[in-house]
Protein backbone atom coordinates (compact mmCIF):
# COMPACT_ATOMS: atom_id res chain seq x y z
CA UNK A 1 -71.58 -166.82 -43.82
CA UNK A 2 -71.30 -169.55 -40.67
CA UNK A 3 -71.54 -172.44 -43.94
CA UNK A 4 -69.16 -170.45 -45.49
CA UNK A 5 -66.82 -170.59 -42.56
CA UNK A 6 -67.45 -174.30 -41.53
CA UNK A 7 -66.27 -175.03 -44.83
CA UNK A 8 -63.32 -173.56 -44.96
CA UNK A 9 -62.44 -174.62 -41.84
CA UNK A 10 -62.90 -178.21 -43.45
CA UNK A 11 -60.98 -177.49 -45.94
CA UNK A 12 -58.03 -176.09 -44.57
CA UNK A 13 -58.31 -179.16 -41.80
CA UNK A 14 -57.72 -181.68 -44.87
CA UNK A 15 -55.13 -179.94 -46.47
CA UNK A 16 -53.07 -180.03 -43.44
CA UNK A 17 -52.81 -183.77 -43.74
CA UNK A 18 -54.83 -186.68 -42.24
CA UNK A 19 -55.98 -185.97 -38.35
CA UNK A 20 -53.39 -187.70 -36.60
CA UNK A 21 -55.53 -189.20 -33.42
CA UNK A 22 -53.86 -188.00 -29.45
CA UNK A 23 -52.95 -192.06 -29.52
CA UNK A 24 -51.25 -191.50 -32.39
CA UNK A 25 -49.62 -188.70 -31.43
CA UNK A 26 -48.52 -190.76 -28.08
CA UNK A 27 -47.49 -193.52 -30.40
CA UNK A 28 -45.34 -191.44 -32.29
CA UNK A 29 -43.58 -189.74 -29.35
CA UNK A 30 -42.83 -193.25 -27.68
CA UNK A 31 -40.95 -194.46 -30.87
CA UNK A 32 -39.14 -191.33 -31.33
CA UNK A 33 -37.13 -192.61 -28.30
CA UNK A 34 -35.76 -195.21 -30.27
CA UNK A 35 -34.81 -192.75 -33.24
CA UNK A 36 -33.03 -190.48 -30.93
CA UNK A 37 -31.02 -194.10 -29.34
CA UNK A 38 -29.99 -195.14 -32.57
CA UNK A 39 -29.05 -191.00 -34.04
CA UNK A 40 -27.20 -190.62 -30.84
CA UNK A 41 -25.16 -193.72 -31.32
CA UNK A 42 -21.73 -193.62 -31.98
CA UNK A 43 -21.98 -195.22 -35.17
CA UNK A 44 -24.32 -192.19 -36.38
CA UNK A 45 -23.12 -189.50 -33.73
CA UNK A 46 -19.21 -189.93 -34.78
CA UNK A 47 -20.29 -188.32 -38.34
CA UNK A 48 -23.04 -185.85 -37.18
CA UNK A 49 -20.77 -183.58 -35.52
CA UNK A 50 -20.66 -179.65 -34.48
CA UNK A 51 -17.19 -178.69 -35.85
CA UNK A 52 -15.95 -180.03 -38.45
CA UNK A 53 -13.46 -182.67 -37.21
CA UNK A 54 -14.85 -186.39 -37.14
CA UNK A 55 -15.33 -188.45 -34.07
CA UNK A 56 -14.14 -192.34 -34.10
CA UNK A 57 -14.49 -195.05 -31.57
CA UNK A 58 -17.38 -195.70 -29.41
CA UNK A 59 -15.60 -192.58 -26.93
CA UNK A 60 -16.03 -190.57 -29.79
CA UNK A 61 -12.14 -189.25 -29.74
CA UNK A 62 -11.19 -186.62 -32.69
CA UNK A 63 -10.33 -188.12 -35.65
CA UNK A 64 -7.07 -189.24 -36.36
CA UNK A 65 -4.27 -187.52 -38.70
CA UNK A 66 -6.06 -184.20 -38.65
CA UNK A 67 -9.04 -185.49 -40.54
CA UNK A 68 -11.82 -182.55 -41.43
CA UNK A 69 -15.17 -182.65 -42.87
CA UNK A 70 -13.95 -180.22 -45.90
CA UNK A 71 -16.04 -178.21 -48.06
CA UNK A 72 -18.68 -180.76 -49.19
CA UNK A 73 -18.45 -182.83 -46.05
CA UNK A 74 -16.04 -185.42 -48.36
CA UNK A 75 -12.73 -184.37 -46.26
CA UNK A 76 -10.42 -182.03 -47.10
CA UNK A 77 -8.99 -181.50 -50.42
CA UNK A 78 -5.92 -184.19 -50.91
CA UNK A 79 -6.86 -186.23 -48.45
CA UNK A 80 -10.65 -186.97 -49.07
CA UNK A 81 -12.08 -189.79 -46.79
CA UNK A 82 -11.93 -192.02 -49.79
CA UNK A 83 -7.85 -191.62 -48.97
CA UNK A 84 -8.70 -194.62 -46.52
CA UNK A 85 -12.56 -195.57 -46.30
CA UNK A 86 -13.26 -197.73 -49.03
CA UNK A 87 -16.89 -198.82 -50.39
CA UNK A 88 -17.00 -201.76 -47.64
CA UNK A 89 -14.83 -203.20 -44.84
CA UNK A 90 -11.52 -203.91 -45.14
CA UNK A 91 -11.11 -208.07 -44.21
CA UNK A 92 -10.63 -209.22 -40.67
CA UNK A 93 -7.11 -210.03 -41.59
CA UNK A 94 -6.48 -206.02 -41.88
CA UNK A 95 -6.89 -206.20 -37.75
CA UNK A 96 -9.46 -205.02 -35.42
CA UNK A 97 -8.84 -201.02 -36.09
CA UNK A 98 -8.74 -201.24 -40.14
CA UNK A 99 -10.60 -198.17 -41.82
CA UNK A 100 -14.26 -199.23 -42.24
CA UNK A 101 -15.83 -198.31 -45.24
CA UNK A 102 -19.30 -198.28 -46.77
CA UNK A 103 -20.36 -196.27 -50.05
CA UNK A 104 -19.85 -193.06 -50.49
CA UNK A 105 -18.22 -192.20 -47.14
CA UNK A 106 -18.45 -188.85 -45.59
CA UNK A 107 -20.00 -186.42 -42.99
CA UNK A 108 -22.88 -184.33 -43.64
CA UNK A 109 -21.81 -181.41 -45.65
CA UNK A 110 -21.15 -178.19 -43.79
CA UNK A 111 -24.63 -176.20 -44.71
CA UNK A 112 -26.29 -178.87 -43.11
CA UNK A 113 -24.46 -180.80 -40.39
CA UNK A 114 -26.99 -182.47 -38.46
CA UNK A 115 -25.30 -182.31 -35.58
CA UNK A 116 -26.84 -183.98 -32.41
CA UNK A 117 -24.08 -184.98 -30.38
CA UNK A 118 -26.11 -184.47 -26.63
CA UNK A 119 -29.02 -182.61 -28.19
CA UNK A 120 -32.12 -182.85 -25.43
CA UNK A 121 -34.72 -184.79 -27.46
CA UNK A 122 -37.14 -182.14 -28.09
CA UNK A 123 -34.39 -180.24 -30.35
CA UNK A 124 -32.89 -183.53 -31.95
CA UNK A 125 -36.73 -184.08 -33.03
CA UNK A 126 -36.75 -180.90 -34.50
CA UNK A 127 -33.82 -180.74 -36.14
CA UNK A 128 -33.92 -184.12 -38.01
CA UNK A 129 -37.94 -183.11 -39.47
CA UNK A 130 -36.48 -179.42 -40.11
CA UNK A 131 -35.85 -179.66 -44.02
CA UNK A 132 -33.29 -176.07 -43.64
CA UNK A 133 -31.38 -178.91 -41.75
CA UNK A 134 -31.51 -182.25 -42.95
CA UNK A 135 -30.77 -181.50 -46.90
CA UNK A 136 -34.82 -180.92 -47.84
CA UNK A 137 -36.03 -184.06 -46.92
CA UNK A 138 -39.36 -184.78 -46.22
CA UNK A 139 -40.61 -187.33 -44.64
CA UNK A 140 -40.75 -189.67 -47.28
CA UNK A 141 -36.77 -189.19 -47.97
CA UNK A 142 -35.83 -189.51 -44.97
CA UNK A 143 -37.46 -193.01 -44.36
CA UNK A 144 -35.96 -193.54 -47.87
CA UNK A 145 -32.61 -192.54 -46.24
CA UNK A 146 -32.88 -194.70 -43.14
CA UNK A 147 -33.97 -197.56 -45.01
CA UNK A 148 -31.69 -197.98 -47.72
CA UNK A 149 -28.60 -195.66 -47.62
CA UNK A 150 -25.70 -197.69 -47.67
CA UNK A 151 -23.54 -195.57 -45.50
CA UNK A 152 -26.64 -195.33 -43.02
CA UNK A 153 -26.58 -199.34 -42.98
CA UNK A 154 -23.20 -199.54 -42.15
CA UNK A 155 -24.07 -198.44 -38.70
CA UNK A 156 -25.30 -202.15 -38.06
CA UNK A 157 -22.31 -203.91 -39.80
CA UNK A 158 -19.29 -202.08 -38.92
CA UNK A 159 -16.85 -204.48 -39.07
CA UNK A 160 -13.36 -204.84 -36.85
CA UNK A 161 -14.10 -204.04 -33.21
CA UNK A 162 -16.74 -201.41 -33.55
CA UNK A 163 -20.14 -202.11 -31.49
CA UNK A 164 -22.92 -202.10 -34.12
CA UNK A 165 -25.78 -199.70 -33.54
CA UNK A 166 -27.71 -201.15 -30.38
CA UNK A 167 -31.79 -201.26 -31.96
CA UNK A 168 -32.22 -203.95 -34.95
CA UNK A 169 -32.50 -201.85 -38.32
CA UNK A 170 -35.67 -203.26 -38.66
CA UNK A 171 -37.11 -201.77 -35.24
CA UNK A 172 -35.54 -198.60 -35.78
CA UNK A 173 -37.45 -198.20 -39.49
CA UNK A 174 -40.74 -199.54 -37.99
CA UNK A 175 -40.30 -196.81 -35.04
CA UNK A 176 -38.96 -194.44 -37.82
CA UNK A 177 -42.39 -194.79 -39.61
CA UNK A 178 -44.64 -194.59 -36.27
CA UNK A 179 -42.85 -191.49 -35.75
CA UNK A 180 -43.68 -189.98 -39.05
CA UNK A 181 -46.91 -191.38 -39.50
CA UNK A 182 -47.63 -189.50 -36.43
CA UNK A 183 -46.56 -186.10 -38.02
CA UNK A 184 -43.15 -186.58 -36.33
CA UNK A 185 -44.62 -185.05 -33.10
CA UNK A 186 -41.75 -183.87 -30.46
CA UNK A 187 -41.21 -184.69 -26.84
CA UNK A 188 -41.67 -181.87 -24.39
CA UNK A 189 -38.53 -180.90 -22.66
């Protein structure tokens, strides 16, 4: 019975996923701190809102000509943000202020905002690994969507005036990966 128990025990211990070590675990809440710098950025924040009115600027002021996030997070229907965001930045020459754009614009849809404007670490951490929130991702997509989502990018080219997300994209990913190589452990509040 005791062998019996031992090995299930074993078992159950390597279907939960490798042993992530208490350095690890350290590891991964220390570069969490840069994921929740760069998601609480305005570049990121301005989109990942509570209601359902975007942010713009780095003060994060409402949005503009009664711009809302609409039923799929695309804007509202007749004026979608594709009215003015194009698939890239408008030239220099368009002034400082010029819609940015980057492909397929938009906020998070409404069944899953995402919203972390001044969420205490602990709950941003949660929210971003909870797949009821972020769209189903695992962890897999959503290194997939930090990585190489074009709108995500943006954040570190956004033309005109705008301040350009503060961590290198390639720091953030690296920290990204620590973090959910770790298990995406949380800070304690």
């Amino acid at each position: 019975m005791r062998a019996l128990i031992i090995a299930m025990a074993a078992l159950a211990a390597t279907a939960c996923g490798p042993k992530v070590t208490p350095e690890q675990r350290e590891q991964g809440i220390a570069a969490f701190a840069t994921v929740q710098q760069v998601f609480q950025h305005p570049r990121c924040q301005n989109c990942h809102i509570p209601g359902d009115q975007p942010l713009q600027f780095d003060a994060g002021l409402p949005h503009a000509m009664g711009v809302v996030r609409g039923p799929e997070g695309k804007g509202a229907a007749g004026l979608p943000c594709s009215t003015c965001h194009g698939e890239a930045n408008l030239p220099a020459s368009y002034g400082p202020n010029a819609p940015p754009g980057a492909p397929h614009w938009q906020l998070p849809p409404p069944d899953h905002k995402m919203a972390w404007i001044g969420l205490p670490a602990p709950k941003l951490c949660e929210m971003i690994k909870d797949k009821k929130s972020n769209g189903g991702r695992d962890f897999a997509a959503l290194i997939k969507h930090v990585s190489e989502d074009k709108l995500v990018l943006w954040g570190w080219a956004p033309g005109g005036e705008r301040k350009p997300v503060s961590v290198p994209h390639p720091e953030f990913v690296a920290k990204f990966k620590t973090w959910a190589d770790a298990g995406g452990p949380c800070p304690a509040s």
